[in-house]
N, C-alpha and C. Protein backbone atom coordinates (compact mmCIF):
# COMPACT_ATOMS: atom_id res chain seq x y z
N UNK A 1 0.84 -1.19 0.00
CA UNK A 1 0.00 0.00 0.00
C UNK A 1 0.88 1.23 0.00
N UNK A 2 0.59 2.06 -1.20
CA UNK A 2 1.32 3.18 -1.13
C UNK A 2 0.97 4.67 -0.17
N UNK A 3 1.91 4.84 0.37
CA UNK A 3 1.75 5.76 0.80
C UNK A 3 1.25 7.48 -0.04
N UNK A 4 0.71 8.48 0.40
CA UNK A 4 0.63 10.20 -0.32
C UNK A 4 1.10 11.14 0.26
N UNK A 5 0.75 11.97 -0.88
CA UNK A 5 1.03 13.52 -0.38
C UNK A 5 0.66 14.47 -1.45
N UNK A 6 -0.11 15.23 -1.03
CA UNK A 6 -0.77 16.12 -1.65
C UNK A 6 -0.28 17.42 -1.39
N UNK A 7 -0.56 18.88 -2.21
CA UNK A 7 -0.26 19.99 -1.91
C UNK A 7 -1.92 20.28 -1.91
N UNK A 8 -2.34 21.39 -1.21
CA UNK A 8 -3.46 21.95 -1.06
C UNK A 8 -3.19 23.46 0.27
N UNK A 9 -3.58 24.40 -0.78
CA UNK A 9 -3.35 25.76 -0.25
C UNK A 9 -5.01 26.14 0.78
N UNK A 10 -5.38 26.07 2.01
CA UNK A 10 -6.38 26.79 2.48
C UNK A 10 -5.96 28.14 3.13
N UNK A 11 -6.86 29.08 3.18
CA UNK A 11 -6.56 30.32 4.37
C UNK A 11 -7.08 30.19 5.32
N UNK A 12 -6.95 30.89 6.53
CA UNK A 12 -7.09 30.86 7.52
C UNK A 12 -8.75 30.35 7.16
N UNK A 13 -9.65 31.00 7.37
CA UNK A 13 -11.14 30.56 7.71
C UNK A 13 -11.75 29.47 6.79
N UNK A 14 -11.17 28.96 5.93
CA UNK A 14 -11.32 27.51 5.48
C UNK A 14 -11.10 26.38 6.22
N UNK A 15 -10.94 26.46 7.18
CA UNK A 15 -10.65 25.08 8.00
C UNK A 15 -11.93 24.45 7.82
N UNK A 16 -13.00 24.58 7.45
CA UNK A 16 -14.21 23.44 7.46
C UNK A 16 -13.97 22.81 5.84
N UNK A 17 -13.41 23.51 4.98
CA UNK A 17 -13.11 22.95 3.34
C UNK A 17 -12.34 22.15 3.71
N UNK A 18 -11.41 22.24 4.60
CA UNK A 18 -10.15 21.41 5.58
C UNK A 18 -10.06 19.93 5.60
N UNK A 19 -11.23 20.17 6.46
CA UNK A 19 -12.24 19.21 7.31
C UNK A 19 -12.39 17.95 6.61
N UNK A 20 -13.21 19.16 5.53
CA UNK A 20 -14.10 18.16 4.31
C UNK A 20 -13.14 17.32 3.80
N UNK A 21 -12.01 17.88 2.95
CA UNK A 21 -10.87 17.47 2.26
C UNK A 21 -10.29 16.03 2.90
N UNK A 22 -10.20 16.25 4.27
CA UNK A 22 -9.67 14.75 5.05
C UNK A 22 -10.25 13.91 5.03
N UNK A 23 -11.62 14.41 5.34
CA UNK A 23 -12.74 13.61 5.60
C UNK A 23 -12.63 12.76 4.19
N UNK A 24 -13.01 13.64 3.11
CA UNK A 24 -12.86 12.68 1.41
C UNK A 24 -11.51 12.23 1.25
N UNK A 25 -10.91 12.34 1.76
CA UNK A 25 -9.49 11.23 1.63
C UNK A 25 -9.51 9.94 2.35
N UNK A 26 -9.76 10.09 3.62
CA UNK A 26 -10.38 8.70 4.38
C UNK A 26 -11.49 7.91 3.52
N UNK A 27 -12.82 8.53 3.25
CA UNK A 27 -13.57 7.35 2.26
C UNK A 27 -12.63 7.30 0.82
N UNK A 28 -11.77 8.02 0.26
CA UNK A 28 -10.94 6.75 -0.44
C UNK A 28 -9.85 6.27 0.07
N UNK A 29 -9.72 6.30 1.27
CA UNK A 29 -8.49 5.00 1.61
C UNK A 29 -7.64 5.42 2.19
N UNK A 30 -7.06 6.89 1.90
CA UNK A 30 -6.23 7.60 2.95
C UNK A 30 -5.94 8.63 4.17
N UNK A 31 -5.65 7.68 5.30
CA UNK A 31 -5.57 8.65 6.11
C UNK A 31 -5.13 9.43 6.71
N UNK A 32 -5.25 10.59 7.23
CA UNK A 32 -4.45 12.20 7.12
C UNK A 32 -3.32 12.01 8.54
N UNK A 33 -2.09 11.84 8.57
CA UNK A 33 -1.14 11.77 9.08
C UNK A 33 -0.81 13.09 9.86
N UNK A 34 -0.25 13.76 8.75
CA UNK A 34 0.04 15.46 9.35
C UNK A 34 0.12 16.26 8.10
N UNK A 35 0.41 17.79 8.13
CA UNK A 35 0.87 18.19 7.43
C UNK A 35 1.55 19.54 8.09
N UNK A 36 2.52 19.37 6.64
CA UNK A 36 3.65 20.26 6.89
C UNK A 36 3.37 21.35 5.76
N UNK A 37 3.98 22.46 6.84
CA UNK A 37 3.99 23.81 5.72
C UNK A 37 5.04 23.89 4.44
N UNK A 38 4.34 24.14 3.23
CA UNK A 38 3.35 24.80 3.21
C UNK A 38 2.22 24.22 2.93
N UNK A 39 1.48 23.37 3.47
CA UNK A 39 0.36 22.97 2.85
C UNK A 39 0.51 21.46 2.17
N UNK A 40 1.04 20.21 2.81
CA UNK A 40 1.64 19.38 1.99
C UNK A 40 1.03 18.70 3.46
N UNK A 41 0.15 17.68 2.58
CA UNK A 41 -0.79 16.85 3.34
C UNK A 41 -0.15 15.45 3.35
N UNK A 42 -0.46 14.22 4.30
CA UNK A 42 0.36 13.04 4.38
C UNK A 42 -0.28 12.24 4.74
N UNK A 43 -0.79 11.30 3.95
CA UNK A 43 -1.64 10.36 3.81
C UNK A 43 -0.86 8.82 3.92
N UNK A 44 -1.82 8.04 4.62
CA UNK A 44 -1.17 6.59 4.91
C UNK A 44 -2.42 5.83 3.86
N UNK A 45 -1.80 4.80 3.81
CA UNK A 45 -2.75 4.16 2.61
C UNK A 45 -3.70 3.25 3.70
N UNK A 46 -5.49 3.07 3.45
CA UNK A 46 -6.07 2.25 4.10
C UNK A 46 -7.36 1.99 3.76
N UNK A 47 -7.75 1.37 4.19
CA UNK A 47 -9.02 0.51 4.06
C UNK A 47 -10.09 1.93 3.54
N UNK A 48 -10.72 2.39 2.96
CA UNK A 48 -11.55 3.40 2.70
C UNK A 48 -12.56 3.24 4.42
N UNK A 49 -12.36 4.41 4.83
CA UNK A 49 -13.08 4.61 6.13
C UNK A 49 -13.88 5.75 6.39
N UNK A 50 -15.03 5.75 7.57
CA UNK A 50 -15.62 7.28 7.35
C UNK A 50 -14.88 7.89 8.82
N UNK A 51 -14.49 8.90 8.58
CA UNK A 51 -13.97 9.35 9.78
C UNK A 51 -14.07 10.25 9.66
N UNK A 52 -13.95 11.08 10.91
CA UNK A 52 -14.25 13.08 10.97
C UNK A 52 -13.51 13.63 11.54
N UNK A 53 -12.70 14.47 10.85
CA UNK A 53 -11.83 15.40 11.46
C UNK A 53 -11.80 16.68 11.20
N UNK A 54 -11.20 17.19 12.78
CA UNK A 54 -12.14 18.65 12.86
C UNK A 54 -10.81 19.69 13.59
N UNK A 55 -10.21 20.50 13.19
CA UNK A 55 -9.46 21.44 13.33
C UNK A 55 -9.91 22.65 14.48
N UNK A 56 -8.86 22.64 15.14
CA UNK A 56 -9.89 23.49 16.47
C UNK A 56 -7.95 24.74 16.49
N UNK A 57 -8.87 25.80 16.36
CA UNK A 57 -7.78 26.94 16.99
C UNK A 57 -7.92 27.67 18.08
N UNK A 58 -6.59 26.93 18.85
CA UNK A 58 -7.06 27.42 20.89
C UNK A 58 -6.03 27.61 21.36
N UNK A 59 -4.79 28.24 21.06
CA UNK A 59 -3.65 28.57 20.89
C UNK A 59 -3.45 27.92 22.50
N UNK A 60 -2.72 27.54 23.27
CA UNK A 60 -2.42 26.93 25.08
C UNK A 60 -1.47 26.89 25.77
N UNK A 61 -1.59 27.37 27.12
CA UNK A 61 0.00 27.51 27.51
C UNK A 61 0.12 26.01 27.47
N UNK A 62 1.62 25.71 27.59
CA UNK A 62 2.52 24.68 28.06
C UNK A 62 1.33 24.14 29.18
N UNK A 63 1.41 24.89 30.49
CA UNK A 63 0.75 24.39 31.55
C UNK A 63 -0.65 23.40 31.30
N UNK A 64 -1.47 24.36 30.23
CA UNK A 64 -2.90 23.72 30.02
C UNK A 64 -2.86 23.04 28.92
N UNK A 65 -1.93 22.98 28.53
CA UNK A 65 -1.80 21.94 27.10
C UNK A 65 -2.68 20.48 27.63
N UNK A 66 -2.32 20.17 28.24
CA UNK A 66 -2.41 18.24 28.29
C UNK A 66 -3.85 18.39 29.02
N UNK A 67 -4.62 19.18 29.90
CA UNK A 67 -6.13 19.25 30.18
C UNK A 67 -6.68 19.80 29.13
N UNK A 68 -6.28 20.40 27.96
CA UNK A 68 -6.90 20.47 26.88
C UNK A 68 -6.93 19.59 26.00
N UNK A 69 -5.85 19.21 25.91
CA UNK A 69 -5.61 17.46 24.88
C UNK A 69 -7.08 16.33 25.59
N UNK A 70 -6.86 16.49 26.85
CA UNK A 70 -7.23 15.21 27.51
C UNK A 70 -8.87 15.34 27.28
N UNK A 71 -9.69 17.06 27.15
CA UNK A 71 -10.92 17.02 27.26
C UNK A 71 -11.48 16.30 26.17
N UNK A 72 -10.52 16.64 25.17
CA UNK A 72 -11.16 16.41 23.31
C UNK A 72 -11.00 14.58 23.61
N UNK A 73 -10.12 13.91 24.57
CA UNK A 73 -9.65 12.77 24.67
C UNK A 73 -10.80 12.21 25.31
N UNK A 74 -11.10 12.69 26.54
CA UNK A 74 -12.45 12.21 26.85
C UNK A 74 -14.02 12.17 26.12
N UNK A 75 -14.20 12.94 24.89
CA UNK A 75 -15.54 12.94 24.22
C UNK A 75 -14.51 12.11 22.82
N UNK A 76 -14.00 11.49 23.03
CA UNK A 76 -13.71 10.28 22.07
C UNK A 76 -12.97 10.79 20.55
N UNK A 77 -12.15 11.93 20.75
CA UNK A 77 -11.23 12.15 19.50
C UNK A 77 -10.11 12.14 20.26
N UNK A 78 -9.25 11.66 18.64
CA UNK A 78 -7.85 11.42 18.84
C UNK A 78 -7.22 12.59 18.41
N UNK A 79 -5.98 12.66 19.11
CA UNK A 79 -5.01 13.95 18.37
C UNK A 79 -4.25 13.75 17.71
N UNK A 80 -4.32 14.41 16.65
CA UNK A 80 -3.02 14.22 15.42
C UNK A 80 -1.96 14.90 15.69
N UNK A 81 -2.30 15.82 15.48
CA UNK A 81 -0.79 17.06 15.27
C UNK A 81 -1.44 18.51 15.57
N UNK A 82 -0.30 19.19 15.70
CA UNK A 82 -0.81 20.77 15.65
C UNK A 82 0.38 21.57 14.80
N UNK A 83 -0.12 22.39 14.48
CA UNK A 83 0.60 23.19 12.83
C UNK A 83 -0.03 24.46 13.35
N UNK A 84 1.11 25.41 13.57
CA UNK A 84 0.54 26.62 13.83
C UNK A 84 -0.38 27.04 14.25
N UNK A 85 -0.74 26.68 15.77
CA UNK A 85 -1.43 27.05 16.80
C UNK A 85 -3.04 26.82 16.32
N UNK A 86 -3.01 25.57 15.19
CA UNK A 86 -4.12 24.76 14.63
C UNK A 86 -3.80 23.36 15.53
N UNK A 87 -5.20 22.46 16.29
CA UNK A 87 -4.98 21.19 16.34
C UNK A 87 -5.92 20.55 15.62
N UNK A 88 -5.35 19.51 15.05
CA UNK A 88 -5.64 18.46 14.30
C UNK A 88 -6.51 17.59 15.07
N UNK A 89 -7.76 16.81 14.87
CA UNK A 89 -8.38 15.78 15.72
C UNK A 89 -9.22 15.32 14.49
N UNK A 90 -9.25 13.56 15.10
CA UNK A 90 -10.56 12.65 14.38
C UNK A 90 -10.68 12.11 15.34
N UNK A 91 -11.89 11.24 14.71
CA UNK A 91 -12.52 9.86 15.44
C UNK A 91 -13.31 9.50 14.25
N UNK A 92 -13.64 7.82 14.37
CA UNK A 92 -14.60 7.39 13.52
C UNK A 92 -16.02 7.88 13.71
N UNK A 93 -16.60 7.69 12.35
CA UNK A 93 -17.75 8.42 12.06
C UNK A 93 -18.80 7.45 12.48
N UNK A 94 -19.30 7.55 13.62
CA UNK A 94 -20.32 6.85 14.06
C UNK A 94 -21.90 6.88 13.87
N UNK A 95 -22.43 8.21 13.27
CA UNK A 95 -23.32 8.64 12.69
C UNK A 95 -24.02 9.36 13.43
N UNK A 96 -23.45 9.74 14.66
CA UNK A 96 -23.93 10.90 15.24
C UNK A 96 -23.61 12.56 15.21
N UNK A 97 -23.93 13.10 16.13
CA UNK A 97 -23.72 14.44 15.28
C UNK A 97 -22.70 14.91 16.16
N UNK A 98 -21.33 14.71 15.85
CA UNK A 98 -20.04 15.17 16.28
C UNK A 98 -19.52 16.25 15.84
N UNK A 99 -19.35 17.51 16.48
CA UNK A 99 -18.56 18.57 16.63
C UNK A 99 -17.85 18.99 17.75
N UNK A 100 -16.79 19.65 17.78
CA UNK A 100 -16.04 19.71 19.26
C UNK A 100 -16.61 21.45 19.75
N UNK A 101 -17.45 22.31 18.58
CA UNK A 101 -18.17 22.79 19.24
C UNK A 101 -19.41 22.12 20.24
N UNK A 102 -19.67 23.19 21.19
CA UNK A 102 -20.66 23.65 21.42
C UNK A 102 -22.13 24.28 21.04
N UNK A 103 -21.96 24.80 20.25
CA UNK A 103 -22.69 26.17 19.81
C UNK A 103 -21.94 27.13 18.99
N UNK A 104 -22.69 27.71 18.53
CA UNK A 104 -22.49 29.23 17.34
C UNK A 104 -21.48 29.83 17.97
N UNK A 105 -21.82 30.36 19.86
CA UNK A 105 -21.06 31.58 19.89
C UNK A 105 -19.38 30.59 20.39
N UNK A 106 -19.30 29.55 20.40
CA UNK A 106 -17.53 28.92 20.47
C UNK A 106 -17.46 28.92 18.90
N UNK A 107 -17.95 29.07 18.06
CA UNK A 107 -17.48 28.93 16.64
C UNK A 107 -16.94 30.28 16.47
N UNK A 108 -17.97 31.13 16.81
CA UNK A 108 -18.06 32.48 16.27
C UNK A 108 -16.42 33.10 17.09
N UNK A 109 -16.13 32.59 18.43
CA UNK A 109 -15.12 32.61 19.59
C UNK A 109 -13.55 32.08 18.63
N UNK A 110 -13.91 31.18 18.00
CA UNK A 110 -13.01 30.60 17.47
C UNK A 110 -12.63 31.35 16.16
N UNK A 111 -13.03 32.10 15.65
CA UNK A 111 -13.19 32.75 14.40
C UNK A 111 -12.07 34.51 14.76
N UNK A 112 -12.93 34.67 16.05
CA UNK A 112 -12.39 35.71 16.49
C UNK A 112 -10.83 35.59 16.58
N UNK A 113 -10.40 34.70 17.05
CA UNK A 113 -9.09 34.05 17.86
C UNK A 113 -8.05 33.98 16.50
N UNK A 114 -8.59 33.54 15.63
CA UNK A 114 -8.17 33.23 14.65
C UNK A 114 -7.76 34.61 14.06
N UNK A 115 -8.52 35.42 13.79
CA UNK A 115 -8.89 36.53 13.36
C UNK A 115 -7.70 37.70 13.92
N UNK A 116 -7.83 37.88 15.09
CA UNK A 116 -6.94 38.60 15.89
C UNK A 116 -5.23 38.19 16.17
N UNK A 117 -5.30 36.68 16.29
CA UNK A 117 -3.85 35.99 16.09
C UNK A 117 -3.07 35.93 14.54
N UNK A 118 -3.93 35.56 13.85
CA UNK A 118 -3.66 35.49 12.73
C UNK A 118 -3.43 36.01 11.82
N UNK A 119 -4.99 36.81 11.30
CA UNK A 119 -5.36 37.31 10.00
C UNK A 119 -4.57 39.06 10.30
N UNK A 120 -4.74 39.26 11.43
CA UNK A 120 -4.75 40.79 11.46
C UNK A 120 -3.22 41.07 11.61
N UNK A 121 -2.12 40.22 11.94
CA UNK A 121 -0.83 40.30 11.80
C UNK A 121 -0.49 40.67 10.08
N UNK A 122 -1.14 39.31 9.52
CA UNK A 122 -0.94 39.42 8.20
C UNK A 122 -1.29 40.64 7.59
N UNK A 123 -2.51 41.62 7.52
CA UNK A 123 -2.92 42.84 7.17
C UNK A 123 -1.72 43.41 7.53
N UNK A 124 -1.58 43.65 9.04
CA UNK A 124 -0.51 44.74 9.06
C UNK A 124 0.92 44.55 8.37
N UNK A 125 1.39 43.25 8.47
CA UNK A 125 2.25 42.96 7.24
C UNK A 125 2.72 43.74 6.28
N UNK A 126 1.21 43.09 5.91
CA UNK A 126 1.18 43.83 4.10
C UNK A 126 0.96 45.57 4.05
N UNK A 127 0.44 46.20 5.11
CA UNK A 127 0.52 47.72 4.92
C UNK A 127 1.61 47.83 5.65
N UNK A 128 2.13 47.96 6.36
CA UNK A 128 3.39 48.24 6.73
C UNK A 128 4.73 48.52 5.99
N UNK A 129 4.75 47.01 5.20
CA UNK A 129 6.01 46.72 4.57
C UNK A 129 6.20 46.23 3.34
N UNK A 130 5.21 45.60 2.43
CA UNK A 130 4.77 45.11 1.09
C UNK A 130 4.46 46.68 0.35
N UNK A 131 3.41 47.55 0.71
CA UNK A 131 3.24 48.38 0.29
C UNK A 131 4.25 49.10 0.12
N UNK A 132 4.78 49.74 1.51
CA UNK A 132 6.01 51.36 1.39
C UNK A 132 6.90 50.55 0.36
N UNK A 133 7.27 49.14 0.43
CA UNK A 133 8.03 49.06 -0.59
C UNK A 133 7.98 49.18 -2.13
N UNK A 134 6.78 49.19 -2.14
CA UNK A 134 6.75 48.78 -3.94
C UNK A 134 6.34 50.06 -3.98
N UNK A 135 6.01 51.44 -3.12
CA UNK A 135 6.21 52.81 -3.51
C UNK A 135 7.51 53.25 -3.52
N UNK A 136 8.37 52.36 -2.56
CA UNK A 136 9.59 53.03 -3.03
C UNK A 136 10.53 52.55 -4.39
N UNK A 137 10.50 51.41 -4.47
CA UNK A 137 10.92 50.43 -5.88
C UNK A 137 10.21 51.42 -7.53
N UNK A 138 8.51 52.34 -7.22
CA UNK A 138 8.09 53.07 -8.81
C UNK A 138 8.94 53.75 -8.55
N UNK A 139 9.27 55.00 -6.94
CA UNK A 139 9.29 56.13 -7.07
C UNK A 139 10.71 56.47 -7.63
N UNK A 140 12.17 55.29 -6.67
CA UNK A 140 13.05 55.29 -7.07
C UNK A 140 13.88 54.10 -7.94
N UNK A 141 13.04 53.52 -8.64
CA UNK A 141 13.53 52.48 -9.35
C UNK A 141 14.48 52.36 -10.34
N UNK A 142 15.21 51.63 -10.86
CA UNK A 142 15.98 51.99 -12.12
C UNK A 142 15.55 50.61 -12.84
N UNK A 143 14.88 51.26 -13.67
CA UNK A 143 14.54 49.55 -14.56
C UNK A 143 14.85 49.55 -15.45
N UNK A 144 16.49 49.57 -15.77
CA UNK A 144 17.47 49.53 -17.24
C UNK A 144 18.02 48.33 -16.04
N UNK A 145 18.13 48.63 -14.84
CA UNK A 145 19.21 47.13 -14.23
C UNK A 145 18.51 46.01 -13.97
N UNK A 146 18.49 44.93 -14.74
CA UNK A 146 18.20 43.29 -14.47
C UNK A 146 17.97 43.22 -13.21
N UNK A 147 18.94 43.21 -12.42
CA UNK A 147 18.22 42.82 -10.72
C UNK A 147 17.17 43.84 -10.47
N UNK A 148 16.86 45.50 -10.95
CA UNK A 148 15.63 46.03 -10.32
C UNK A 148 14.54 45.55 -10.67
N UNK A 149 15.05 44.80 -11.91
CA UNK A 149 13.80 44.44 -12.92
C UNK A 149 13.60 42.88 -12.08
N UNK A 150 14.01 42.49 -11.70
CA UNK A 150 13.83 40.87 -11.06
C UNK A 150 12.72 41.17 -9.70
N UNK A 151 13.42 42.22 -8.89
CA UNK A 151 12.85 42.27 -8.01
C UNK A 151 11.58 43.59 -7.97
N UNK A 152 11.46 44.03 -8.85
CA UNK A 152 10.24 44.43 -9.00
C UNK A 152 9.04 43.26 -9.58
N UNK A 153 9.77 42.89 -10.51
CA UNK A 153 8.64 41.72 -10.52
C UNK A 153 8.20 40.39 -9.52
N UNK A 154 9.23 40.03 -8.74
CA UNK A 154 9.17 39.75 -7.29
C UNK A 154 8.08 40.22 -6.49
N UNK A 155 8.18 42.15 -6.70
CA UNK A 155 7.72 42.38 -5.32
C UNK A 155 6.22 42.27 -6.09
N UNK A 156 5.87 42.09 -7.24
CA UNK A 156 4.43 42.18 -7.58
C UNK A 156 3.85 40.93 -7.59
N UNK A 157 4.42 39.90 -7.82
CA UNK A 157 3.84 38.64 -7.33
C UNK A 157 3.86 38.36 -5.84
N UNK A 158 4.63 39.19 -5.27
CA UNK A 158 4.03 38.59 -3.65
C UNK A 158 2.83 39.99 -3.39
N UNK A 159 2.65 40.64 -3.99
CA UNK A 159 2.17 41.82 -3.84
C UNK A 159 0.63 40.94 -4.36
N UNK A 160 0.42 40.29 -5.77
CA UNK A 160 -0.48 39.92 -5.97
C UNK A 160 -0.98 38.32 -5.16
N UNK A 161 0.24 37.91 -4.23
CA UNK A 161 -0.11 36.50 -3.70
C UNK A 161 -1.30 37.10 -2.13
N UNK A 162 -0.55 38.50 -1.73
CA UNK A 162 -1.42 38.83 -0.40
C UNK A 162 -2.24 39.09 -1.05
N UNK A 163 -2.66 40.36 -2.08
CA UNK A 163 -3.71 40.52 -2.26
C UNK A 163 -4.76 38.85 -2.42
N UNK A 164 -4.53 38.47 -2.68
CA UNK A 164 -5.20 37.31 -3.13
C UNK A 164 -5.62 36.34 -1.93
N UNK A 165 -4.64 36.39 -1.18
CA UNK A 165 -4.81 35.38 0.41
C UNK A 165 -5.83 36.30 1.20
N UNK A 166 -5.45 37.70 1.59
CA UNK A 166 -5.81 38.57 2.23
C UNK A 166 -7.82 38.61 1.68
N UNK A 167 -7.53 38.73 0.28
CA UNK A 167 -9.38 38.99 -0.15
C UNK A 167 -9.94 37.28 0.35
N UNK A 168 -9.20 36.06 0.32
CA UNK A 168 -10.25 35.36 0.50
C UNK A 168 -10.27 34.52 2.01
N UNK A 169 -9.42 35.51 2.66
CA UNK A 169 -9.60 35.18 3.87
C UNK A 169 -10.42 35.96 4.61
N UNK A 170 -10.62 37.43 4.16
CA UNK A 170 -12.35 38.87 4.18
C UNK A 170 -13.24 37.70 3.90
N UNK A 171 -13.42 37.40 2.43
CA UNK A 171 -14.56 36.63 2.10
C UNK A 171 -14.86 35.42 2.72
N UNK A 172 -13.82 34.85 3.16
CA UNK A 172 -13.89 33.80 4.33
C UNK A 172 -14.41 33.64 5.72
N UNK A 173 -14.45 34.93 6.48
CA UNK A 173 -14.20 35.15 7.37
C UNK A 173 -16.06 35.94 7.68
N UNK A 174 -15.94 36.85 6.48
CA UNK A 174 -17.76 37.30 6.09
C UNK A 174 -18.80 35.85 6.23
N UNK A 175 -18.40 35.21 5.20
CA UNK A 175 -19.35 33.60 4.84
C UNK A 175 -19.65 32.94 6.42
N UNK A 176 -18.22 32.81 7.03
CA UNK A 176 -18.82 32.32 8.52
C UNK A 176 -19.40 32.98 9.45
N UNK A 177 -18.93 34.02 9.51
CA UNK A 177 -19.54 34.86 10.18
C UNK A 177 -21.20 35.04 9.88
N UNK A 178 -21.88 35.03 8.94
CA UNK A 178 -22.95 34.65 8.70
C UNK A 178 -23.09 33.34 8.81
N UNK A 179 -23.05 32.68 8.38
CA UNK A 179 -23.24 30.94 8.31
C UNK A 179 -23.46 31.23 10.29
N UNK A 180 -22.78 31.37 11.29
CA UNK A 180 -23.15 31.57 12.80
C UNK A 180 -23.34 32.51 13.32
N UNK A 181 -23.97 33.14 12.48
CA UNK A 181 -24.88 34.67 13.22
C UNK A 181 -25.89 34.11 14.32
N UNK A 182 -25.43 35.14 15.43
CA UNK A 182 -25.86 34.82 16.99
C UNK A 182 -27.53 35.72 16.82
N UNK A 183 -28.43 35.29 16.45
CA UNK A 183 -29.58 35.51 16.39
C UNK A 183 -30.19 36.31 17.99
């Protein structure tokens, strides 16, 4: 049985496309090991199975690490791995209705967390230091020299990779945020 590995790019508030993705790798046969950045998934070869796995972001000290491991341990999921202050968990799909939420407002909690750790570093990132640069690269550029010319086109493909992460992690982040609107 051969072992995989897949590449697959999500942003931050896709973790339920995540989900799904593992989930359809287990009913054909492989199951989700770990993955490593950037995005390079690791599949063991097996029996096609239904199983559910569910990504929880709860960033933990050292101290509360292992009473947090142990709660998800007691309602019957296993731990995989954790990848950037993401943990990894399954269990077999028994046909009940398994989530390691609670309710809307720990989703909506979880979104936030995400949001504030995550997403909003990245924004400032990109205005900070992506931008002033590629105003300073038009204002003082020399594009008769090969290297300005390399790295201007550099700075516009990472220029067009945030724009691109950044819009569909907004649109990401909008969709759930509705999808658990606290009524």
């Amino acid at each position: 049985m051969a072992d995989k590995k897949e590449f697959h790019f999500f942003v931050l508030p896709e973790y339920e496309e995540e989900e799904k993705y593992l989930c359809d790798m287990a009913k054909k046969g492989y199951l989700f090991e770990k993955v490593t950045l950037p995005g390079v998934y690791h599949f063991k070869k097996s029996e096609p199975t239904n199983m559910i796995y569910r990504i929880d972001f709860n960033p933990q000290k050292k101290e509360n690490r292992e009473s947090y491991l142990q709660m998800f341990k007691d309602y019957g999921w296993e731990y995989i791995q954790d990848l950037n202050e993401f943990s990894y968990f399954c269990k077999l799909d028994d046909g009940t209705d398994d989530d390691i939420f609670n309710d809307n407002v720990s989703r909506i909690e979880m979104l936030e967390r995400i949001n504030s750790r995550k997403a909003m570093p990245l924004l400032v990132l990109f205005l900070c230091c992506i931008i002033p640069q590629g105003k300073r690269m038009i204002i003082g550029g020399n594009f008769s020299d090969p290297v300005s010319i390399a790295f201007y086109i550099l700075w516009i493909v990472v220029m067009v990779m945030y724009v691109v992460i950044i819009t569909r992690c907004a649109v990401g982040f909008n969709r759930l945020r509705k999808k658990y609107d606290i009524k």
